[in-house]
N, C-alpha and C. Protein backbone atom coordinates (compact mmCIF):
# COMPACT_ATOMS: atom_id res chain seq x y z
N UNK A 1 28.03 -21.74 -5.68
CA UNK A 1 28.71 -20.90 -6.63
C UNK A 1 27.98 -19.57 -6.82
N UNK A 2 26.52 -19.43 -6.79
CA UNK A 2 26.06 -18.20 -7.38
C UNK A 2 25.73 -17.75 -5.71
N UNK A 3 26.21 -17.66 -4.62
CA UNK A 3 25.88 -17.15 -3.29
C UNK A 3 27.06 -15.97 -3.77
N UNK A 4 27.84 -16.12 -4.45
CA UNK A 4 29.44 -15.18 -4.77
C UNK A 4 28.75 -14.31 -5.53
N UNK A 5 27.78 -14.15 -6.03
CA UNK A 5 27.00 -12.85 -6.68
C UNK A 5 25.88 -12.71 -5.86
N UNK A 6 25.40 -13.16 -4.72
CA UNK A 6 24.41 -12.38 -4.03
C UNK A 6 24.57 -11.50 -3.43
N UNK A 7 23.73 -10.03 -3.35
CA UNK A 7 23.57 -9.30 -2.41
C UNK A 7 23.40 -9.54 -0.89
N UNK A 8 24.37 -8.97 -0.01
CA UNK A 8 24.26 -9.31 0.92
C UNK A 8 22.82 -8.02 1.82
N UNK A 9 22.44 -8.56 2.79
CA UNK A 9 21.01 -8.20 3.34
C UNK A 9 21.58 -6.74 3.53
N UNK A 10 20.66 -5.88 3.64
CA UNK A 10 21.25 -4.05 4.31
C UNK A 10 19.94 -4.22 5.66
N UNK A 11 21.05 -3.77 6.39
CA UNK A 11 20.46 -3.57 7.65
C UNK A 11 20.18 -1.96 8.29
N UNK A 12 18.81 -1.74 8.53
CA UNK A 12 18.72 -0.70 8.88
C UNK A 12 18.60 0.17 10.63
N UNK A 13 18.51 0.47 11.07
CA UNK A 13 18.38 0.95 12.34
C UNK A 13 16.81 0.86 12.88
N UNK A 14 16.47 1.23 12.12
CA UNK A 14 14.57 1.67 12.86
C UNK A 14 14.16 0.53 11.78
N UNK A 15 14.52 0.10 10.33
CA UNK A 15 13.17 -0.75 10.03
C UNK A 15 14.24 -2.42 9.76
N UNK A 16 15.18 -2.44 10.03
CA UNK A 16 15.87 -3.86 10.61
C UNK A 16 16.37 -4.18 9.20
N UNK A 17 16.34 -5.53 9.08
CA UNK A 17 17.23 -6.26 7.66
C UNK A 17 15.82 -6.01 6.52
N UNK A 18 16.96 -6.00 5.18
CA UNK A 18 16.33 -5.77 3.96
C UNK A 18 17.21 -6.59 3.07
N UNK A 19 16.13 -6.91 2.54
CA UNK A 19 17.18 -8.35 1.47
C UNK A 19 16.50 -7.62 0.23
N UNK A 20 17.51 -8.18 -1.06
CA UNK A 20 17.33 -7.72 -2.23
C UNK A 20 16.88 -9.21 -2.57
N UNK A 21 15.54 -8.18 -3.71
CA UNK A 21 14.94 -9.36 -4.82
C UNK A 21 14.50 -8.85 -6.06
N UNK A 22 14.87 -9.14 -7.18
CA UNK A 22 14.93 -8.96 -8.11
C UNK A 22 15.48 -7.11 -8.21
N UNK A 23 14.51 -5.96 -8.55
CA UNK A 23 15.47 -4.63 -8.70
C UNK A 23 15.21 -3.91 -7.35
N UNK A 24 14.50 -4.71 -6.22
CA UNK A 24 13.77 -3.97 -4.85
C UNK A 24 14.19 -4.82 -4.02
N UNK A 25 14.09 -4.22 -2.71
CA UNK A 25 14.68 -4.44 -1.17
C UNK A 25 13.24 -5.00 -0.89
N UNK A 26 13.79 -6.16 -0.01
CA UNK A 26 12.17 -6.19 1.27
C UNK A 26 12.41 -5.95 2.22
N UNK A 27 11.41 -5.55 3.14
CA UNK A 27 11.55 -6.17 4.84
C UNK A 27 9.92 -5.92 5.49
N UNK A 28 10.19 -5.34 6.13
CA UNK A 28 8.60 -5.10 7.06
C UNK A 28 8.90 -4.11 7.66
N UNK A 29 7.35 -3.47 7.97
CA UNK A 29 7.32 -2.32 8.62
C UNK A 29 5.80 -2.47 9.85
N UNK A 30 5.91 -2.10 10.54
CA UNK A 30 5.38 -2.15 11.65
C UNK A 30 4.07 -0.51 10.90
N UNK A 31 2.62 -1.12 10.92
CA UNK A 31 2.06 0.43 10.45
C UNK A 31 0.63 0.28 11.31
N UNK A 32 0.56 1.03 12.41
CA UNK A 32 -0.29 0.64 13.45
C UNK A 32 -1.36 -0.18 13.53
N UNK A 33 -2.64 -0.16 13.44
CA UNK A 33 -3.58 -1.13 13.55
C UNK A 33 -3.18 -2.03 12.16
N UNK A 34 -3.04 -2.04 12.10
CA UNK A 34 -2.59 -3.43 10.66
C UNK A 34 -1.12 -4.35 10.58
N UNK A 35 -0.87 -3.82 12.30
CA UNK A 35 0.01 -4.80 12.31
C UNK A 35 1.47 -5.07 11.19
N UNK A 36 2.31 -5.65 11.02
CA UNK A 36 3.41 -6.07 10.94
C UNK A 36 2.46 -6.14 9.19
N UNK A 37 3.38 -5.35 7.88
CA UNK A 37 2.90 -5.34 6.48
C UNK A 37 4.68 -5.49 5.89
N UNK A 38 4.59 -6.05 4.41
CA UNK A 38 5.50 -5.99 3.74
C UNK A 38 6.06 -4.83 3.08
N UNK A 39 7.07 -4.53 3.13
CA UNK A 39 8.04 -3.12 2.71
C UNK A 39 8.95 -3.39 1.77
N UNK A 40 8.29 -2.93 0.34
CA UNK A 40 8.96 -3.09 -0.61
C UNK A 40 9.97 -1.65 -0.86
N UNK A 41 11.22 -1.30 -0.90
CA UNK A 41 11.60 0.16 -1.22
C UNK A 41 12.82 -0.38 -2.45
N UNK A 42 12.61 0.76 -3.92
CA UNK A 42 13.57 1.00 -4.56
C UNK A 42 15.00 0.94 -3.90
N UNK A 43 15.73 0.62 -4.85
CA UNK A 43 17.15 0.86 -4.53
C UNK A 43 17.95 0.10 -5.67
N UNK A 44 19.51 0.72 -5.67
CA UNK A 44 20.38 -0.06 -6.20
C UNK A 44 21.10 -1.44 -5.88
N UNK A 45 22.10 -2.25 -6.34
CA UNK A 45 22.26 -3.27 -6.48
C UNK A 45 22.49 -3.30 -5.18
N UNK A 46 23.69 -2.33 -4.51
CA UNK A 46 24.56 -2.42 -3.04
C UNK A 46 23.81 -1.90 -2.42
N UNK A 47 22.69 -1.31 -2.25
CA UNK A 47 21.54 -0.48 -1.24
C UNK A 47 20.51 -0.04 -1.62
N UNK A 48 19.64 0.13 -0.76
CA UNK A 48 18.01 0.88 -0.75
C UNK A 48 18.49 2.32 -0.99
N UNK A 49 17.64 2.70 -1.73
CA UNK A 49 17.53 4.21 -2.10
C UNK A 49 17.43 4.98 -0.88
N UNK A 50 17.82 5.80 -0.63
CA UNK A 50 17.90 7.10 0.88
C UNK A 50 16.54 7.54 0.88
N UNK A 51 16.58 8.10 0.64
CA UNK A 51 14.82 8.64 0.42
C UNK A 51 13.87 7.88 0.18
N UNK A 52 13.86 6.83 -0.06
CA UNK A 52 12.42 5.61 -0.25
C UNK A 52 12.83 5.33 1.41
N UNK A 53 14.25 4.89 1.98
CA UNK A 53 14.44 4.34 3.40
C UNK A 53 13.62 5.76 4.64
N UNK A 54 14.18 6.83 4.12
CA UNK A 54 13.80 8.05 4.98
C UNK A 54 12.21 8.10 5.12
N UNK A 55 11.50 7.66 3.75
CA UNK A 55 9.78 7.82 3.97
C UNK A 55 9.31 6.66 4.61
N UNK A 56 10.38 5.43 4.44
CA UNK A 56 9.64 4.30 5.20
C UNK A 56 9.72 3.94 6.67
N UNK A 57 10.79 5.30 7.04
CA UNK A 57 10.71 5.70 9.10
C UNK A 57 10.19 6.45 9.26
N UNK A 58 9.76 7.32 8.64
CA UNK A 58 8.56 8.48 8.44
C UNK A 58 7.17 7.78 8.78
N UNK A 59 7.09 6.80 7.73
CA UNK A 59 5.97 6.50 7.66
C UNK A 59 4.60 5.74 8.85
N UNK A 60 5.36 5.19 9.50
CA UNK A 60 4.22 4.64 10.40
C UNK A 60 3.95 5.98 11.38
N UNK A 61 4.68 6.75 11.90
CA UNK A 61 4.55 8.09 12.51
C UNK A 61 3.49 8.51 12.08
N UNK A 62 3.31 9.19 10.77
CA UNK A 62 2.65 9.84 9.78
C UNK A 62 1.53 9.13 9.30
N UNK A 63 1.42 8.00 9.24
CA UNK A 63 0.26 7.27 8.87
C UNK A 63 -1.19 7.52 8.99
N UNK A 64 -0.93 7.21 10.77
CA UNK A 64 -2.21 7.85 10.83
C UNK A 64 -3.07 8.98 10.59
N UNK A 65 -2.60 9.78 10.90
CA UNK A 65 -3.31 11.23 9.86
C UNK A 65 -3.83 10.89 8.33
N UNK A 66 -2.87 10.04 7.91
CA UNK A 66 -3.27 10.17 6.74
C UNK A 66 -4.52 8.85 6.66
N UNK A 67 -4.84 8.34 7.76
CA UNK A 67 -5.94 7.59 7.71
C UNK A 67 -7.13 7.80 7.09
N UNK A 68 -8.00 9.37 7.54
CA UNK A 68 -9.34 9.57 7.92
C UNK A 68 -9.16 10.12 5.84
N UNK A 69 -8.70 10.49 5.21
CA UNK A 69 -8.34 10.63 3.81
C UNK A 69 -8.46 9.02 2.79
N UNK A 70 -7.81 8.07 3.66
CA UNK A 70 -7.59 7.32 2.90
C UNK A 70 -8.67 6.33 3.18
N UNK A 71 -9.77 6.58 4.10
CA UNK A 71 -10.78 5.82 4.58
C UNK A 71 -11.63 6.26 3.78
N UNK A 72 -11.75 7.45 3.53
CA UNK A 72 -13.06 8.38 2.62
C UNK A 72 -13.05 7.84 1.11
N UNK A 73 -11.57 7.64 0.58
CA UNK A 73 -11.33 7.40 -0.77
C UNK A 73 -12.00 6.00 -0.71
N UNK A 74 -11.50 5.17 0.07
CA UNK A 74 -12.07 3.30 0.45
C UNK A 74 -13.39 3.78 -0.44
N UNK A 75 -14.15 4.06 0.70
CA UNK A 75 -15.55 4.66 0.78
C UNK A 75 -16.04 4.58 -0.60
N UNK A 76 -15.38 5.65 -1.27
CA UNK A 76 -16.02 6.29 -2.14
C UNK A 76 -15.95 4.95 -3.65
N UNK A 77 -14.73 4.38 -3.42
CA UNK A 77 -14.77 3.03 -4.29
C UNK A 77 -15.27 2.05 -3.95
N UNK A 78 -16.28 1.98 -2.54
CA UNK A 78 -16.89 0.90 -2.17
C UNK A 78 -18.48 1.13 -2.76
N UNK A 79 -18.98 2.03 -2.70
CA UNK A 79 -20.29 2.99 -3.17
C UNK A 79 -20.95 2.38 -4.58
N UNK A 80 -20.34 2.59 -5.45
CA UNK A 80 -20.81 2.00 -6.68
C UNK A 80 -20.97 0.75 -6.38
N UNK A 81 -20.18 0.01 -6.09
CA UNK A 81 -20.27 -1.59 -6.31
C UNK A 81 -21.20 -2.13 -5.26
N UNK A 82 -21.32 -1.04 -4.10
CA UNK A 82 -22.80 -1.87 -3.38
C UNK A 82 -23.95 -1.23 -3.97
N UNK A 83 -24.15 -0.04 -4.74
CA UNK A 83 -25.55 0.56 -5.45
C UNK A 83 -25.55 -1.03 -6.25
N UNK A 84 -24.39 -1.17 -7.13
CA UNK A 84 -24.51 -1.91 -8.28
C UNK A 84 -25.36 -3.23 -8.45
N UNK A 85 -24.90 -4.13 -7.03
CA UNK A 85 -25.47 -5.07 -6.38
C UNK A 85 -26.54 -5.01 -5.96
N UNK A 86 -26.77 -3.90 -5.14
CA UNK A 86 -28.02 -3.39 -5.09
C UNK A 86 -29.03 -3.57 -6.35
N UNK A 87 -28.74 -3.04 -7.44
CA UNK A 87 -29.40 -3.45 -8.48
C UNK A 87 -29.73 -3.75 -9.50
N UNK A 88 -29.23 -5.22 -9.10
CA UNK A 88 -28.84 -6.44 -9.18
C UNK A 88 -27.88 -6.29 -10.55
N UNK A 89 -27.12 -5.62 -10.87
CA UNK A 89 -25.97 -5.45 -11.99
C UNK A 89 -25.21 -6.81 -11.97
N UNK A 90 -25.23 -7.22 -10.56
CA UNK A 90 -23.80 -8.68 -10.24
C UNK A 90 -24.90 -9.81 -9.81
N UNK A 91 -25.59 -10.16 -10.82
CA UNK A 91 -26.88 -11.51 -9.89
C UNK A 91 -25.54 -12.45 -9.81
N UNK A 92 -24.18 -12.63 -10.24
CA UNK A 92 -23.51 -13.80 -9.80
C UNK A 92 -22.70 -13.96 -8.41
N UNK A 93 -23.15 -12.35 -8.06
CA UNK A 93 -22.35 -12.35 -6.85
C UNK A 93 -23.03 -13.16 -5.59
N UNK A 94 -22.57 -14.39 -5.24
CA UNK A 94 -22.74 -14.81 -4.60
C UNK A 94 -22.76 -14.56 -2.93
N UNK A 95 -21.79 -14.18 -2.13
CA UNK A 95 -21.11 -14.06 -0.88
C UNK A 95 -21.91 -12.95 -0.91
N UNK A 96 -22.38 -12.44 0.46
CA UNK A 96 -23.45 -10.99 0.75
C UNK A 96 -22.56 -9.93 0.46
N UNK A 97 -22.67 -8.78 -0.05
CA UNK A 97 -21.78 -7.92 -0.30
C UNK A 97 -21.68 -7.14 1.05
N UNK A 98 -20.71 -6.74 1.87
CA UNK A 98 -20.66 -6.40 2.76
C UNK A 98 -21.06 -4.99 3.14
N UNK A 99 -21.91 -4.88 4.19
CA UNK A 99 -22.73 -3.53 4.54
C UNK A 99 -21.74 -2.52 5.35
N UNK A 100 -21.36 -1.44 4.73
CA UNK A 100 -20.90 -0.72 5.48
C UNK A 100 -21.68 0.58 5.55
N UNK A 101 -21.41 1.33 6.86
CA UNK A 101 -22.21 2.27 6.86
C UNK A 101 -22.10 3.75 6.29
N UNK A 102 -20.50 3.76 6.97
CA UNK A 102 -19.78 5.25 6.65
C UNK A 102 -18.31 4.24 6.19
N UNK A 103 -17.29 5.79 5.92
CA UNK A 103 -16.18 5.56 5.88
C UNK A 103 -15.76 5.63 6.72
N UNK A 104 -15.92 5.28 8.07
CA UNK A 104 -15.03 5.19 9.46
C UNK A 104 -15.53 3.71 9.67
N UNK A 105 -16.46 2.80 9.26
CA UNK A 105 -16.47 1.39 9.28
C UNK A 105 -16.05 0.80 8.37
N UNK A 106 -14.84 1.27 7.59
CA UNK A 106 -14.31 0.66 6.26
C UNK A 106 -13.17 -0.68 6.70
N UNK A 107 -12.51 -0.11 7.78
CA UNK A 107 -11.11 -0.95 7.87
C UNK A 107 -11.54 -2.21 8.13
N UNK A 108 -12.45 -3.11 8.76
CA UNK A 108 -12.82 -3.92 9.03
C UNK A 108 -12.52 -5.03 7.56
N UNK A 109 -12.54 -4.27 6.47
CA UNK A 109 -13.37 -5.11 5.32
C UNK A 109 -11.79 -4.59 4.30
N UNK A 110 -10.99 -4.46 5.06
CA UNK A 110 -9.79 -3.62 4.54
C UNK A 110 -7.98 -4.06 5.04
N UNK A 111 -7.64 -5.04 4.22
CA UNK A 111 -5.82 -5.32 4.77
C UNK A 111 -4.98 -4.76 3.99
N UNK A 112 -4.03 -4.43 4.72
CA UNK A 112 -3.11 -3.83 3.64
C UNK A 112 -1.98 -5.38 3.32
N UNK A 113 -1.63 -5.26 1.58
CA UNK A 113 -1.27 -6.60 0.86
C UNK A 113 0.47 -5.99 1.09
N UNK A 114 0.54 -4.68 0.82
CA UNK A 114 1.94 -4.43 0.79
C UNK A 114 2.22 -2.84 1.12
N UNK A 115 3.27 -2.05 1.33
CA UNK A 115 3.53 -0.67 0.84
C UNK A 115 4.92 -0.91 0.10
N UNK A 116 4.85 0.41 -0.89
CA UNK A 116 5.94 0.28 -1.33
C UNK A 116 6.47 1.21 -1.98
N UNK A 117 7.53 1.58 -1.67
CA UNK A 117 8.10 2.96 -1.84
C UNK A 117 9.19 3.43 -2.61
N UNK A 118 9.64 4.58 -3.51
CA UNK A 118 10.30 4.61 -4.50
C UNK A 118 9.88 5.87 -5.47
N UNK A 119 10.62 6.02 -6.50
CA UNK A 119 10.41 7.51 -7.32
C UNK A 119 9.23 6.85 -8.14
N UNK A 120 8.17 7.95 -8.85
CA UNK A 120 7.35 7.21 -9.80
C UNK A 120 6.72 8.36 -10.63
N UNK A 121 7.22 8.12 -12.31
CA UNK A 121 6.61 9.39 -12.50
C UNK A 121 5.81 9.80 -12.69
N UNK A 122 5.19 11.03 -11.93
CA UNK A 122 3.96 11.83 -12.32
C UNK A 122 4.12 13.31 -12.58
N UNK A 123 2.80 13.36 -13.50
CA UNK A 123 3.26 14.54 -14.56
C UNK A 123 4.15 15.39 -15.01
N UNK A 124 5.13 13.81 -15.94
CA UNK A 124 6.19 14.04 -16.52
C UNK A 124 7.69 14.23 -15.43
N UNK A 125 7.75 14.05 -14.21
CA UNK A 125 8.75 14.04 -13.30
C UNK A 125 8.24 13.28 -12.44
N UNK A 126 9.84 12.57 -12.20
CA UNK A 126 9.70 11.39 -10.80
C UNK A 126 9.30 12.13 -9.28
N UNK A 127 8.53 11.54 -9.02
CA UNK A 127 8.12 11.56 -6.97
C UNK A 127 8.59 10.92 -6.28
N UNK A 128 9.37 11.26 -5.05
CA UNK A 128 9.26 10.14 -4.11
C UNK A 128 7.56 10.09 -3.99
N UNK A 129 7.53 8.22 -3.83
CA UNK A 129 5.68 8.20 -3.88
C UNK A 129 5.96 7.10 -2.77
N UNK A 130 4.86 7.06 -1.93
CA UNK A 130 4.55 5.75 -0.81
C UNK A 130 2.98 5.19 -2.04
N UNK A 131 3.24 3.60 -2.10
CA UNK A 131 2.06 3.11 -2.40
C UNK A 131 1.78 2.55 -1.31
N UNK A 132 0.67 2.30 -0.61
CA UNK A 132 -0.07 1.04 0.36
C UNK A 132 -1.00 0.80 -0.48
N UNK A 133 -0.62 -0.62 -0.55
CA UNK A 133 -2.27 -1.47 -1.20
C UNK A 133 -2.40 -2.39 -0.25
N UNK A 134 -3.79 -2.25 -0.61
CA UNK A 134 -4.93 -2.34 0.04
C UNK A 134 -5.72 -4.03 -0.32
N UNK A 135 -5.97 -4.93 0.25
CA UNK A 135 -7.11 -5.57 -0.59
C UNK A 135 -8.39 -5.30 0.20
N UNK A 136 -9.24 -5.11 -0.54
CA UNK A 136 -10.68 -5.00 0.06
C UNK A 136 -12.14 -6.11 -0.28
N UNK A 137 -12.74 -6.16 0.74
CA UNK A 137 -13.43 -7.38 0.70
C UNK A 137 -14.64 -7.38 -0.53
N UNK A 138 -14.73 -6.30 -0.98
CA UNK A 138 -15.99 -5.52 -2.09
C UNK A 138 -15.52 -5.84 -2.99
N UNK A 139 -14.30 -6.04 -3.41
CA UNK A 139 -12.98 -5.79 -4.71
C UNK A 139 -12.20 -7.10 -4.80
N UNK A 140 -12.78 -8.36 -4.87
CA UNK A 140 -11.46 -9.00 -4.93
C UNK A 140 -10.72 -9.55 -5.91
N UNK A 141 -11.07 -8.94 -7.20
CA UNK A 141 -9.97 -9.19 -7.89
C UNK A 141 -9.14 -8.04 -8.48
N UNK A 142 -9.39 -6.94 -7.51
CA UNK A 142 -8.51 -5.66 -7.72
C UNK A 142 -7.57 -5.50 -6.12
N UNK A 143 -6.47 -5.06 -6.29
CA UNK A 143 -5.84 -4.50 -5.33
C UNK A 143 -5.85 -2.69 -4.99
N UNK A 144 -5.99 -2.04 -4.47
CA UNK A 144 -5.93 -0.65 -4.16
C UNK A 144 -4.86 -0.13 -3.91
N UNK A 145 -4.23 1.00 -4.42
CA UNK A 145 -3.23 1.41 -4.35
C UNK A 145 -3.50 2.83 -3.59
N UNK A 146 -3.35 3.22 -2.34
CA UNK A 146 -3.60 4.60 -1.80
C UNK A 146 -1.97 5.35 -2.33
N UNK A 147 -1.60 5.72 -3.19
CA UNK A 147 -0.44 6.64 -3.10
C UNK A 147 -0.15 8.25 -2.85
N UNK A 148 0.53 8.24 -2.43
CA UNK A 148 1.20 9.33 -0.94
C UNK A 148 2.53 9.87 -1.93
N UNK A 149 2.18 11.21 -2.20
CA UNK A 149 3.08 12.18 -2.26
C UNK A 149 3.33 13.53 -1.32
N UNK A 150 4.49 13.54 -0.73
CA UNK A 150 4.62 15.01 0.15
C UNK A 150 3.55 15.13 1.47
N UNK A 151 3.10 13.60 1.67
CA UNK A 151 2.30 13.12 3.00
C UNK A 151 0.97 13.96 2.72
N UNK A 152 0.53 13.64 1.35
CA UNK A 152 -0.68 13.83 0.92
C UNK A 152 -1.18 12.56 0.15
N UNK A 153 -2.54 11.74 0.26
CA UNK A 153 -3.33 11.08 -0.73
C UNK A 153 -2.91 12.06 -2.32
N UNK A 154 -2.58 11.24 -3.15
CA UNK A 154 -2.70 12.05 -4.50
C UNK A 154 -3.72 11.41 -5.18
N UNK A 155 -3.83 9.65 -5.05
CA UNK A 155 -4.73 9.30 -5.79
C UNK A 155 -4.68 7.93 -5.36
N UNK A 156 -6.22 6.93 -5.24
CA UNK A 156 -6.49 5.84 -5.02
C UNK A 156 -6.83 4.81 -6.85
N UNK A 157 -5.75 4.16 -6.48
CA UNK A 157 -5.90 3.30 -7.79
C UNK A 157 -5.99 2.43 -7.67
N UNK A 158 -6.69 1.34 -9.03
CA UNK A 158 -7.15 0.18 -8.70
C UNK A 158 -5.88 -0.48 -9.14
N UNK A 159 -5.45 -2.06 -9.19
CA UNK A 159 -4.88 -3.02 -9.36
C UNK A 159 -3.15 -2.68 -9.72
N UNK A 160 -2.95 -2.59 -8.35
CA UNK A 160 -1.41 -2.19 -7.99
C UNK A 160 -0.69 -3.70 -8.30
């Protein structure tokens, strides 16, 4: 009886079927070294929003560039928490905190949990915004949010 009120899947050309769940579409997106990630995009009841769909065929293209940015930010939130350990702020931390050297040995210690795309407002007006979060092996009870406005980093946030 309630299949007569389901949304039926939207199928796209470049990023394939998208099923609705709860007020967002899923599917997957292919985003180079990280392999096959979940693709959450805004939309209404009968379809994905145009512009969340347009940034999410954009996006693996474009990605990479926006790598060597979003490796530095990693970086820079990995820093404190190994000084911290360092001394000894976390004596409960058990598991070795992982040594990295630079921000070009970050990805190792780095999956992406989801991206997800849609208007979001910042200062005081909606963006199209790309989130990718991140989980990181330094952080695990925070998720990272790298969000992407106008195929720029705007800002790395914690617990997306």
């Amino acid at each position: 009886m309630f299949e007569l009120f389901k949304t039926a899947p939207y199928h796209d050309e470049v990023l394939g079927d998208l099923t609705r769940s709860g007020r967002q579409w899923k599917g997957s997106l292919s985003l180079g070294p990280h392999g096959i990630v979940e693709l959450i995009v805004s939309g209404v009841r009968t379809r994905p929003d145009s512009a969340s769909l347009a940034l999410a065929r954009e996006l693996p293209e474009k990605y990479e560039a926006l790598r060597p940015v979003i490796q530095a930010s990693l970086f820079e939130h990995y820093e404190p928490g190994r000084e911290a350990v360092e001394e000894g702020a976390f004596p409960q931390h058990v598991e070795p905190f992982p040594e990295i050297a630079n921000s070009e040995a970050i990805w190792p210690y780095v999956a992406i949990a989801l991206v997800r795309i849609g208007p979001l407002l910042t200062a005081g007006q909606m963006a199209d915004t790309i989130e990718v979060a991140y989980k990181v092996e330094w952080d695990e009870e925070h998720t990272l949010g790298a969000r992407i406005q106008e195929w720029r980093l705007v800002e790395l946030c914690g617990s997306v």
